[in-house]
Structure formats: structure tokens, C-alpha cells
Protein backbone atom coordinates (compact mmCIF):
# COMPACT_ATOMS: atom_id res chain seq x y z
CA UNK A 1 14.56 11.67 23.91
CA UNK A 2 12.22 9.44 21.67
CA UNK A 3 8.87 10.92 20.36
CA UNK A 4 6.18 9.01 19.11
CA UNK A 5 3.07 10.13 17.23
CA UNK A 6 -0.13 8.34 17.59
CA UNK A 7 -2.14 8.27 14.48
CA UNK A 8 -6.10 6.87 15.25
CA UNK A 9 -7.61 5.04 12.63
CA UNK A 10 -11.18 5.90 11.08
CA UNK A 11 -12.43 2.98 12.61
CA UNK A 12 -15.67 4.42 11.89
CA UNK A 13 -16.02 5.57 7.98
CA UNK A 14 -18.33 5.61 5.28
CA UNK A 15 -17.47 2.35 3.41
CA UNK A 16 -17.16 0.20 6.60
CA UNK A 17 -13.56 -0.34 6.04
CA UNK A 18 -11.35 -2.54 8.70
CA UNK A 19 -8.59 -0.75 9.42
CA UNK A 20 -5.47 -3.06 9.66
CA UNK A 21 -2.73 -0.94 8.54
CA UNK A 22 0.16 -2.54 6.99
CA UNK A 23 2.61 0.50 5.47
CA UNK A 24 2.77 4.10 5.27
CA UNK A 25 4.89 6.90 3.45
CA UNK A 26 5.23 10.09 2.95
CA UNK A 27 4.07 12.68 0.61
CA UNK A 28 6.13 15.43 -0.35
CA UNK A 29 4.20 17.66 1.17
CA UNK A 30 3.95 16.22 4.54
CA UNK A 31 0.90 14.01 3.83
CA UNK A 32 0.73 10.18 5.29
CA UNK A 33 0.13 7.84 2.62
CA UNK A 34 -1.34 4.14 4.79
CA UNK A 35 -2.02 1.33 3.10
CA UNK A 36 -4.18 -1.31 4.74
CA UNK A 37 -4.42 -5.66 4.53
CA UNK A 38 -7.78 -5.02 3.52
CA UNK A 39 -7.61 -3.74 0.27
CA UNK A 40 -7.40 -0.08 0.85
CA UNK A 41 -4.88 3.03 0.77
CA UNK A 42 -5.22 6.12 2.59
CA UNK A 43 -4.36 9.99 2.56
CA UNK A 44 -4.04 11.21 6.41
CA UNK A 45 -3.94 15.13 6.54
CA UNK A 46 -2.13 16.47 9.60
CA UNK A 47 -3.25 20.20 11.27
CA UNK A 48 -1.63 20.06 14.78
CA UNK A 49 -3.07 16.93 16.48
CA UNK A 50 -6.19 17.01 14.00
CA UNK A 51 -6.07 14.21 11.54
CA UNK A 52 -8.35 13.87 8.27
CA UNK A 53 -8.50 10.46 6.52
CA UNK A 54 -9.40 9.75 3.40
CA UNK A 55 -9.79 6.74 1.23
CA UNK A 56 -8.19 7.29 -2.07
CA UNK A 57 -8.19 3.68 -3.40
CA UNK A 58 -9.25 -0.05 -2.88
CA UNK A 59 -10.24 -3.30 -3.88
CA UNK A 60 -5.98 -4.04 -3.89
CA UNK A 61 -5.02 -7.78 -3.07
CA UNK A 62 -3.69 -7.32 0.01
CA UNK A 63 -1.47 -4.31 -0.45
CA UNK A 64 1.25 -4.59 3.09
CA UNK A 65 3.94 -2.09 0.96
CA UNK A 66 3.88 1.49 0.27
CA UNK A 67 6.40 3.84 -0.76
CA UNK A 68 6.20 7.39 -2.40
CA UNK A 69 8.88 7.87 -5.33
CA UNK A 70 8.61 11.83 -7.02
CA UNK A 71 5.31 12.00 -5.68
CA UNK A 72 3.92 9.18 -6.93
CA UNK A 73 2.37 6.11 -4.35
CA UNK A 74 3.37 2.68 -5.38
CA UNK A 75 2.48 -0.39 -3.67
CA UNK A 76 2.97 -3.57 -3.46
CA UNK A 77 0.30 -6.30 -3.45
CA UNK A 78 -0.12 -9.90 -3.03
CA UNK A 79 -0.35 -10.44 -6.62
CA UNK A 80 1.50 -7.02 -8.32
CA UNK A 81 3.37 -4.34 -8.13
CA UNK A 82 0.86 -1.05 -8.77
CA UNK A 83 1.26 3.16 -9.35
CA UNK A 84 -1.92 4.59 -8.27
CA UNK A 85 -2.92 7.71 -10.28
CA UNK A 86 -5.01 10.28 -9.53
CA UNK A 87 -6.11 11.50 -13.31
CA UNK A 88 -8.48 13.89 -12.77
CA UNK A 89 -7.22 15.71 -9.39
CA UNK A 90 -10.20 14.82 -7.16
CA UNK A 91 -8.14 13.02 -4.85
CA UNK A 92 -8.99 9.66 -5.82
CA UNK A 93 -7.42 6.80 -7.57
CA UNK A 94 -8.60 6.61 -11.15
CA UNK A 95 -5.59 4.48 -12.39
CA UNK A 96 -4.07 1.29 -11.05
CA UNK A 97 -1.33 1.14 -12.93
CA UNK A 98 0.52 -2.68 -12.79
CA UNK A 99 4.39 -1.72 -12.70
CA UNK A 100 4.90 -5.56 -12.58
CA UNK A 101 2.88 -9.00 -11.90
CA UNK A 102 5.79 -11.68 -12.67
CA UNK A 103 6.04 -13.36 -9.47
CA UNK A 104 4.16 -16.16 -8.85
CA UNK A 105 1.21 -16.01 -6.36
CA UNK A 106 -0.11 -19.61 -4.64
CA UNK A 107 -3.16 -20.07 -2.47
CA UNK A 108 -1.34 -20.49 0.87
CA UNK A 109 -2.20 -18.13 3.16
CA UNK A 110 1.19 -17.20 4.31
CA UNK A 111 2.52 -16.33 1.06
CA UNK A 112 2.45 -11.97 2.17
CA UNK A 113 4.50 -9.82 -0.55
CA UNK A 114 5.79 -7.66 2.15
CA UNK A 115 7.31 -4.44 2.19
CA UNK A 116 8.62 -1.74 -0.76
CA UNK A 117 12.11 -0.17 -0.84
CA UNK A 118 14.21 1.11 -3.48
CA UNK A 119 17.99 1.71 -4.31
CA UNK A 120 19.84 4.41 -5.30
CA UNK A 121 19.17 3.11 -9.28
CA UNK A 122 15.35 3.26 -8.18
CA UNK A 123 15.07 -0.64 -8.30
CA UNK A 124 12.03 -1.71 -6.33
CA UNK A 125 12.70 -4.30 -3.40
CA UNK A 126 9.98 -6.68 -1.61
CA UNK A 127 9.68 -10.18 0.41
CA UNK A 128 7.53 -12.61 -0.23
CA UNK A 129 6.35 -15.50 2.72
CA UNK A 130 6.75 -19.21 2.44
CA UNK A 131 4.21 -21.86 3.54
CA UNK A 132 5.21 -23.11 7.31
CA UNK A 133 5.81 -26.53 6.57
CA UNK A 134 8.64 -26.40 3.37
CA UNK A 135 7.03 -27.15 0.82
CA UNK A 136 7.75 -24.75 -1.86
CA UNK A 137 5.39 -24.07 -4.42
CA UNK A 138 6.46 -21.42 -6.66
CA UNK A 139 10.65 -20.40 -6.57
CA UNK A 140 9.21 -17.01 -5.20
CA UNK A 141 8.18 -18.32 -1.88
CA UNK A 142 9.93 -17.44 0.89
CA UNK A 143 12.68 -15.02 -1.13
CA UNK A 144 13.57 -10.80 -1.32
CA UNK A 145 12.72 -10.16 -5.09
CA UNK A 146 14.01 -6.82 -7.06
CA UNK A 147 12.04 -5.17 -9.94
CA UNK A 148 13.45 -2.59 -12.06
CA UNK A 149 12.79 0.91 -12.08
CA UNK A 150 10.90 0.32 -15.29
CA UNK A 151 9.09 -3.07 -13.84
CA UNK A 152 10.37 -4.71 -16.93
CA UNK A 153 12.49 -7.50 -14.95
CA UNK A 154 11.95 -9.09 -11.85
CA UNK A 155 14.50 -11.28 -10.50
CA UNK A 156 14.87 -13.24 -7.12
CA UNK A 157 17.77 -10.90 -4.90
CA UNK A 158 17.66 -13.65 -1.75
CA UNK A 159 16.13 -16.58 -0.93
CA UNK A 160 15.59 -18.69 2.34
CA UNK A 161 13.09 -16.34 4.26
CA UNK A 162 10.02 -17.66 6.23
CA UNK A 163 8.11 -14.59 7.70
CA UNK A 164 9.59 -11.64 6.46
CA UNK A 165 8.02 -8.81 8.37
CA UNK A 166 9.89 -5.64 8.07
CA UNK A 167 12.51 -4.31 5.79
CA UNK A 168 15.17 -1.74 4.51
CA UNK A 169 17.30 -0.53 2.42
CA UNK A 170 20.42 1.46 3.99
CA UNK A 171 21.96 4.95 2.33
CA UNK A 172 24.41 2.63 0.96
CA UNK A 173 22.35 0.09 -1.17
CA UNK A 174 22.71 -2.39 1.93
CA UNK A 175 19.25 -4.35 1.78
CA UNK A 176 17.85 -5.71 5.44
CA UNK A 177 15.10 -7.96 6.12
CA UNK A 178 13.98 -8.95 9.04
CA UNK A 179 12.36 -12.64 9.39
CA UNK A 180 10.05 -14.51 12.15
């Protein structure tokens, strides 16, 4: 058997907030951590079929990656890698914290930073678009890109990707991306 949960979005909510979700995660206490192309990341509380969404940050550059490492929510942007913190325990991000901002972001419209995985060594793994037509504009177009745990070094893992859309990394450090 397959089973499938259906999570409905706050279409309606008090900042007006499209809700184009491009990620979620887990908390380690059960919570659903969405991010959304928008701008925005969310904390979805679960009782039964009962959900409860709340906004806990935005104003991100189109964040499409989330992942939850020892309870903390990191996601990746268009232009950065960030740690949201919550400083003063009301639930809300006080804290953007920028983990890393080395690659290179272009105006073309394809140019998504997709995706957020990590190894076993707790490096941080992400794809980045390319413009439709070749022409390359930056050497991190169209590539999977690896940041250290620390954020201190980013290097380019793969390269020749158009539309990455998905991606994973296996219990044995295998990395998979899949591509348009």
C-alpha cells in the first residue's frame, strides 16, 4: 500500500502570502518545516487531520531548499545559503544567518538554486539552473555545488545540468539529481 498525506495551504493568511511551496523538512519533533518561491518559510503543526500554519520567516530570495540539521532549518536561496534562528523563542525568525553566498547569481530567470542535502561529513549539496539557450554566464550555471559543513568553501561537485528539479543524497554518500 502507498499513503499519501494532503497538506492544504493557508491560501488565505494574514500577510497575503502566495503559497507556492518549493521544500519541506522535518522537525525533530514531528513539525513540517515548508519553504515557499515567494520568499517565505513555514511551521505546519499536525493534531490528527488539523493543520496550523505559521509564518516564521520571509523576505528570502527565492528559497526552493530546506533541510533541518540538529534542529536547526537551513535553506537555500537564490543568492545564499541561510540558518534561520529563532533568538528569543517566540517562534519567529530573528536571525538570518548567511552560512555561505560564494556562488555567483545572474539575472536570468532560470538560474533556481535548487534543493539542500547533506553527507554523512554534513557537507551541504544544491543545483543551480542554466539559461535555456547555452550561454553560460557565471561557471555556477547549470552545475551541483557542495559547501562545507562550516560554509567556509564552496566548490562546483558536477556540472552539465539544465533544469535540475529534484535531488538526493543516498545512505551511502551517492548524490542524485534529477534534470528536465
Amino acid at each position: 500500500p502507498f499513503a499519501t498525506d494532503t497538506l492544504t495551504a493557508p491560501e488565505a493568511n494574514p500577510w497575503l502570502a502566495q503559497t507556492r511551496f518549493t521544500g519541506l523538512d522535518f522537525m525533530p519533533d514531528g513539525r513540517i518545516v515548508v519553504c515557499s518561491w515567494d520568499g517565505d518559510v513555514w511551521m505546519v503543526e499536525t493534531t490528527g487531520s488539523n493543520l496550523k500554519w505559521r509564518r516564521i520567516a520571509s523576505g528570502m530570495f527565492q528559497p526552493l531548499g530546506i533541510k533541518v540539521i540538529s534542529g536547526k532549518i537551513h535553506v537555500t536561496c537564490r543568492d545564499q545559503l541561510t540558518i534561520l534562528h529563532d533568538l528569543n523563542g517566540d517562534g519567529e525568525t530573528d536571525f538570518y544567518q548567511c552560512l555561505n553566498s560564494d556562488h555567483q547569481v545572474t539575472e536570468h530567470f532560470h538560474e533556481f538554486a535548487m534543493g539542500l542535502q547533506v553527507d554523512a561529513e554534513g557537507n551541504f549539496y544544491y543545483a543551480k539552473g542554466a539559461p535555456w539557450e547555452p550561454k553560460v554566464e557565471s561557471p555556477h550555471q547549470g552545475t551541483l555545488l557542495k559547501v562545507s559543513p562550516d560554509g567556509k568553501k564552496l566548490e562546483v561537485f558536477a556540472t552539465g545540468l539544465r533544469a535540475p528539479n529534484g535531488m538526493t543524497v543516498g545512505p551511502d554518500d551517492t548524490v542524485l539529481v534529477s534534470d528536465n
